[in-house]
Protein backbone atom coordinates (compact mmCIF):
# COMPACT_ATOMS: atom_id res chain seq x y z
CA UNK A 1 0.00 0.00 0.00
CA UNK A 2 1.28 3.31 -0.67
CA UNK A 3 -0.35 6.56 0.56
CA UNK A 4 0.83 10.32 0.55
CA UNK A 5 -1.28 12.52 2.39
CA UNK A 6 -0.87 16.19 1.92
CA UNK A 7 2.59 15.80 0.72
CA UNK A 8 5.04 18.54 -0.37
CA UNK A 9 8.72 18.45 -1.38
CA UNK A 10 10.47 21.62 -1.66
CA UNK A 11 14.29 21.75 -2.59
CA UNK A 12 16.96 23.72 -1.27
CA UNK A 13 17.20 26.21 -4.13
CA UNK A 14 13.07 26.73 -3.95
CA UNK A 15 11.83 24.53 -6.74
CA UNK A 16 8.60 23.15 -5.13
CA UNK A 17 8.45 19.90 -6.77
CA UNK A 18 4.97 18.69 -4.88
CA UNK A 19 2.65 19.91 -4.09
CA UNK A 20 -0.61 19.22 -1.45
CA UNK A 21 -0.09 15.47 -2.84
CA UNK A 22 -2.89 13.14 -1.67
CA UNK A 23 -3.09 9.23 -3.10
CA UNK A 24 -4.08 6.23 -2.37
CA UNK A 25 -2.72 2.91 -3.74
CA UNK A 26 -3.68 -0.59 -2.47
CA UNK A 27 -1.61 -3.89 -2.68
CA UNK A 28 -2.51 -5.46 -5.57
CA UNK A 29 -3.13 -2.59 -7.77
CA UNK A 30 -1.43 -1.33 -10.94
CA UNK A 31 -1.19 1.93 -11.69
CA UNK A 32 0.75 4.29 -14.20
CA UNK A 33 2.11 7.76 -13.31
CA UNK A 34 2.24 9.48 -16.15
CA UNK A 35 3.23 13.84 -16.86
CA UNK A 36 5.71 15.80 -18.63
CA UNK A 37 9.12 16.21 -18.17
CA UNK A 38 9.73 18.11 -14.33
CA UNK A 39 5.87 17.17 -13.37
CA UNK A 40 7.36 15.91 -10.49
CA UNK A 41 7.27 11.87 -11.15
CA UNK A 42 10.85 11.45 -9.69
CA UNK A 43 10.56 13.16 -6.96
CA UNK A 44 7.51 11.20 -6.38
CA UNK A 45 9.73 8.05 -6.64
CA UNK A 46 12.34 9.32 -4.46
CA UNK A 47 9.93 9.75 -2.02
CA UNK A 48 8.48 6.22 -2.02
CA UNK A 49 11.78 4.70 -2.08
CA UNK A 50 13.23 7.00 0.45
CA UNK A 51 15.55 8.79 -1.48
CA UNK A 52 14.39 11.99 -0.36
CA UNK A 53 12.15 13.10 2.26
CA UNK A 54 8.84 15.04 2.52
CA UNK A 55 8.93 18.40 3.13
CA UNK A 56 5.72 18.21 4.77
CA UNK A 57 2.75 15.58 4.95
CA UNK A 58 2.53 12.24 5.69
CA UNK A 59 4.15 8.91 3.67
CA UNK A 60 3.14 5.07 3.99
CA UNK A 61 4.36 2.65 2.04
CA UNK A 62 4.30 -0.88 2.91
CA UNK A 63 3.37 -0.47 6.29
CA UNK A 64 6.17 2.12 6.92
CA UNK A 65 5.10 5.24 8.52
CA UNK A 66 8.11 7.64 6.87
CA UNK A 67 7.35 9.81 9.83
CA UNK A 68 8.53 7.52 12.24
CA UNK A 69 11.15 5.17 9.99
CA UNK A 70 14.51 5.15 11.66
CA UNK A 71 17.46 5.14 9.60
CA UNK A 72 17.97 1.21 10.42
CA UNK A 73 14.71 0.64 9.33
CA UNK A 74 15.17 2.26 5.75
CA UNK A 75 16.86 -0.86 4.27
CA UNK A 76 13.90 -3.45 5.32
CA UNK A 77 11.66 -0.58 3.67
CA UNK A 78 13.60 -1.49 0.56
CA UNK A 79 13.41 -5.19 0.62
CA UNK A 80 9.71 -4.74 -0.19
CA UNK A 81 10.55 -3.21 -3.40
CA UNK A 82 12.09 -4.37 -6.77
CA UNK A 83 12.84 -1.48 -8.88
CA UNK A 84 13.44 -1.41 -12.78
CA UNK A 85 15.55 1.38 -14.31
CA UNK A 86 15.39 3.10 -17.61
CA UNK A 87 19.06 2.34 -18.06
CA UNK A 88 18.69 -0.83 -16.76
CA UNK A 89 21.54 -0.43 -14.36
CA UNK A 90 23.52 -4.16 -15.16
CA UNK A 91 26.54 -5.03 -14.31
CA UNK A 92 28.28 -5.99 -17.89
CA UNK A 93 31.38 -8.23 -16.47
CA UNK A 94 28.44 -10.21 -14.84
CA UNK A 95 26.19 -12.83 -17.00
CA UNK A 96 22.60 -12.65 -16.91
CA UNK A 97 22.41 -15.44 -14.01
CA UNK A 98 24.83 -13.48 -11.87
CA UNK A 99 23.37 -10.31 -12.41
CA UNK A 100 20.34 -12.08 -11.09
CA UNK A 101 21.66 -13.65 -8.65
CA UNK A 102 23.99 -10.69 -6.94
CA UNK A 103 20.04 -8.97 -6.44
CA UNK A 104 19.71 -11.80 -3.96
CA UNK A 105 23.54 -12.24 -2.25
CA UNK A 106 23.19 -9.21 -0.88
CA UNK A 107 20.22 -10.05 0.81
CA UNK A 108 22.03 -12.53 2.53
CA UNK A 109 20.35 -15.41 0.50
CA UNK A 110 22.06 -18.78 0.56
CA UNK A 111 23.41 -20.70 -2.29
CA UNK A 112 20.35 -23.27 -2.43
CA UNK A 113 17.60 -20.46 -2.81
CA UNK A 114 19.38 -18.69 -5.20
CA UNK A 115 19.64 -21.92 -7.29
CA UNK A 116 16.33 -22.67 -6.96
CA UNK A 117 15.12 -19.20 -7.37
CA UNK A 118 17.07 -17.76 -10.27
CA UNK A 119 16.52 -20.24 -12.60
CA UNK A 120 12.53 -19.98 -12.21
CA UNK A 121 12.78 -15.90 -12.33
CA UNK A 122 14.66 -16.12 -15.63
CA UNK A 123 12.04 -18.66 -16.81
CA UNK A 124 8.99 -16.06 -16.11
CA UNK A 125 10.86 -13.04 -17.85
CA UNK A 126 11.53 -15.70 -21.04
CA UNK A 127 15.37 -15.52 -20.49
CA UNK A 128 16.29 -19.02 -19.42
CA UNK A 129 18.29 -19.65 -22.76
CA UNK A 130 20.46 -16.25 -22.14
CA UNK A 131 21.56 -16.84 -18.50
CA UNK A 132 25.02 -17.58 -19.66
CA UNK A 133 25.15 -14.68 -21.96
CA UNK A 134 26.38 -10.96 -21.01
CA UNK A 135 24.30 -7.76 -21.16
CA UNK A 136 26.07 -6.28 -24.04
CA UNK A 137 25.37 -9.81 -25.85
CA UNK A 138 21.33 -9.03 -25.39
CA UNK A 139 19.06 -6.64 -27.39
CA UNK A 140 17.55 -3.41 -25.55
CA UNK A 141 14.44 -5.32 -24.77
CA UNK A 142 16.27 -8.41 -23.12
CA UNK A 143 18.67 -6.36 -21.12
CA UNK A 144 15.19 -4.67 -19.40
CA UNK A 145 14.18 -8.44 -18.91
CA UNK A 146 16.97 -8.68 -16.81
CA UNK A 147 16.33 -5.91 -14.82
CA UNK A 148 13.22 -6.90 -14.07
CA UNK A 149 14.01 -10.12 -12.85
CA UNK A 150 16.34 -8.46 -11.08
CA UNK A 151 13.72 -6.65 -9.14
CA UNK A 152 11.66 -9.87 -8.94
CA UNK A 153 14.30 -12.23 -7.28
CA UNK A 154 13.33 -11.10 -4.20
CA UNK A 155 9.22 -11.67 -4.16
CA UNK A 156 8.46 -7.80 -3.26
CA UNK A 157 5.54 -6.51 -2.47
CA UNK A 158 5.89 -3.59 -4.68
CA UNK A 159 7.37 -3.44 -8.58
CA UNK A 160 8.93 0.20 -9.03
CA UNK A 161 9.36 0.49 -13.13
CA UNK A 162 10.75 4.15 -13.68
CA UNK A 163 10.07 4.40 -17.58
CA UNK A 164 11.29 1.54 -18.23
CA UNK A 165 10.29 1.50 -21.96
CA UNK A 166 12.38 4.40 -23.23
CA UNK A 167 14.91 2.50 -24.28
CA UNK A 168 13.50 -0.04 -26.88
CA UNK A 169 10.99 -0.14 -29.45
CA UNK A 170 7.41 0.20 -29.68
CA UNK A 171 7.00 -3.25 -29.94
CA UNK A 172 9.08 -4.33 -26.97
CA UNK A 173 7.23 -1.58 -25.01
CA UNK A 174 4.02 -3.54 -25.24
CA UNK A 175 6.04 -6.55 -24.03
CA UNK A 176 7.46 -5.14 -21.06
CA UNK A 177 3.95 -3.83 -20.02
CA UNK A 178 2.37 -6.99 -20.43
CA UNK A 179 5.19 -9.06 -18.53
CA UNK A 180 4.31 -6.19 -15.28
CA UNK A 181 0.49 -6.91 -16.06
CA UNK A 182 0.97 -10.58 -15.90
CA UNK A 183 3.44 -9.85 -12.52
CA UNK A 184 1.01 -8.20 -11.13
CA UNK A 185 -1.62 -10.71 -11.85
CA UNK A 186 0.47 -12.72 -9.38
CA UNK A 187 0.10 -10.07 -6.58
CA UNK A 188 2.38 -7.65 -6.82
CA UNK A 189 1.83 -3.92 -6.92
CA UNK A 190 2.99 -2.19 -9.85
CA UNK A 191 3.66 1.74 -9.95
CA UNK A 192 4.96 2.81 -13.62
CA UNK A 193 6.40 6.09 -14.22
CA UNK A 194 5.91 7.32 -17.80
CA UNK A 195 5.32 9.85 -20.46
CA UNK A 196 4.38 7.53 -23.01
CA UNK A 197 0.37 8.16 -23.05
CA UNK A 198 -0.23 6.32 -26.75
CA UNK A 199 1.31 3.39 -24.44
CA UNK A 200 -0.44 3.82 -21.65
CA UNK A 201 -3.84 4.23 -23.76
CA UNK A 202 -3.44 0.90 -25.02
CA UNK A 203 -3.83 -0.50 -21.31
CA UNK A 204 -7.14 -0.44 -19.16
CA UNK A 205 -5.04 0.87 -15.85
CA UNK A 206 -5.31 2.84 -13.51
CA UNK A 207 -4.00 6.47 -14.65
CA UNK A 208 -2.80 9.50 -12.08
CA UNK A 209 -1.18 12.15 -13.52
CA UNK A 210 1.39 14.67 -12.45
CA UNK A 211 1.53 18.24 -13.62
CA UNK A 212 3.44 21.05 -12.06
CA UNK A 213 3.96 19.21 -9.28
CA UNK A 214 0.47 18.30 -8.10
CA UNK A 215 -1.98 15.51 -9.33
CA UNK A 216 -4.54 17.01 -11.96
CA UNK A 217 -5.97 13.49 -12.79
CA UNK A 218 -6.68 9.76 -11.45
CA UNK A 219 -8.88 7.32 -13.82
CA UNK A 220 -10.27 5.94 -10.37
CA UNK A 221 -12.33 9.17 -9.64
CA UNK A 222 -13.88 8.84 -13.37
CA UNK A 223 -16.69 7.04 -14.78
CA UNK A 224 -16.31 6.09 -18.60
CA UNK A 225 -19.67 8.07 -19.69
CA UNK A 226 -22.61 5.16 -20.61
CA UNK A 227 -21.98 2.52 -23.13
CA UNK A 228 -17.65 2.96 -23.44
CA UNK A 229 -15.96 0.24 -22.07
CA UNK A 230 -12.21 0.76 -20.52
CA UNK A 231 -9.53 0.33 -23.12
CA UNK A 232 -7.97 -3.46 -23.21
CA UNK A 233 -4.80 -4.33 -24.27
CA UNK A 234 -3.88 -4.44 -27.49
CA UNK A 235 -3.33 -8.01 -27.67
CA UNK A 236 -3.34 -10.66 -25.15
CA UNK A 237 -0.80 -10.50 -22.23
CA UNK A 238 1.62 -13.02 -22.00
CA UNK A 239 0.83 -16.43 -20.20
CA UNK A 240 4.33 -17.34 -19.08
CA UNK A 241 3.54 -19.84 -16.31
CA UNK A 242 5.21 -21.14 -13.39
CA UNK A 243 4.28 -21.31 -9.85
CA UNK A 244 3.64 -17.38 -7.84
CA UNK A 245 6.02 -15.25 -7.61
């Protein structure tokens, strides 16, 4: 769950980045954040992942009340979250199965789990022929796949993708979103930061959008107007199988 209540960031040399930010996001739920360049969608992220602080107001994510969250605290916050990157963010001396698998070292994960675990992950993202290869062997669009099994190893809670189609093609756009719809078919919560709308419009999601720093728009408040139907996706999402996540 993630909720801001009245939040505000301002920086030290005045930009006011939020503004009198209220949402509401249950587990389970996926939801795109969509605006302009400077709207304010990274400071947003920041703020969930604890990169920066509020200025004022209140932030929960995950059960952690940012208000009270000690600094010991701030790396359990974390564990809850798997975050994909634009850039992708891989490690290129590193194959795809140790890239994986480093996500879950750290954690303090032993060498069973990550040999059970690993394998499966790389299976769900449709990369279990490539996890001997290295990222600058893969295309654009495989190299994300990594990064978000990467952020899956773990089984968060909550799937951070910060725009994490800019880098490919149209077509491996579509495929990316419907890998995080069929993730978050499995439970997960997925929060995806874009500016893509002819993307997003292709998806029946939930939609909030950021503009000057405060939210001018959320597809929950709105009622299609009598006989429209939401927007499905523009083919059907991938069936990849396995066992949960």
């Amino acid at each position: 769950m993630i909720e801001f209540r009245g939040v505000y960031k301002k920086y030290g040399n005045g930009t006011e980045a939020l503004r009198d930010v209220n949402i509401h996001i249950d587990d389970g739920e996926f939801v795109f954040i969509v605006g302009e360049s400077g709207a304010g969608k990274s400071t947003f992220l920041k703020l969930i992942m604890h990169e920066e602080t509020a200025t004022a107001g209140e932030v929960i994510v995950n059960n952690f009340r940012f208000s009270k969250l000690k600094r010991r605290d701030i790396p359990y916050l974390r564990r809850t979250m798997g975050i994909v990157f634009q850039d992708f963010r891989l490690i290129n001396t590193m194959t795809v199965y140790e890239n994986v698998a480093f996500a879950m070292r750290v954690t303090g994960a032993t060498r069973r789990e990550i040999r059970r675990r690993v394998p499966y992950i790389l299976q769900l993202v449709g990369l279990q022929n490539h996890a001997r290869h290295y990222p600058p062997e893969l295309s654009g669009g495989e190299q994300q796949r990594v990064g978000l099994a990467r952020a899956l190893v773990n089984n968060p809670a909550l799937i951070i993708a910060d725009e994490p189609t800019g880098n490919v093609d149209p077509e491996r756009a579509r495929d990316i979103v419907e890998l995080l719809t069929e993730i978050n078919r499995r439970g997960a919560t997925v929060l995806m930061v874009t500016h893509e709308h002819s993307l997003v419009r292709q998806f029946s999601q939930r939609t909030i959008t950021i503009k000057d720093g405060t939210v001018v728009s959320d597809t929950q408040n709105e009622t299609p107007p009598d006989g429209m139907s939401p927007l499905q996706p523009a083919k059907q999402p991938v069936m990849l199988g396995g066992d949960q996540l």
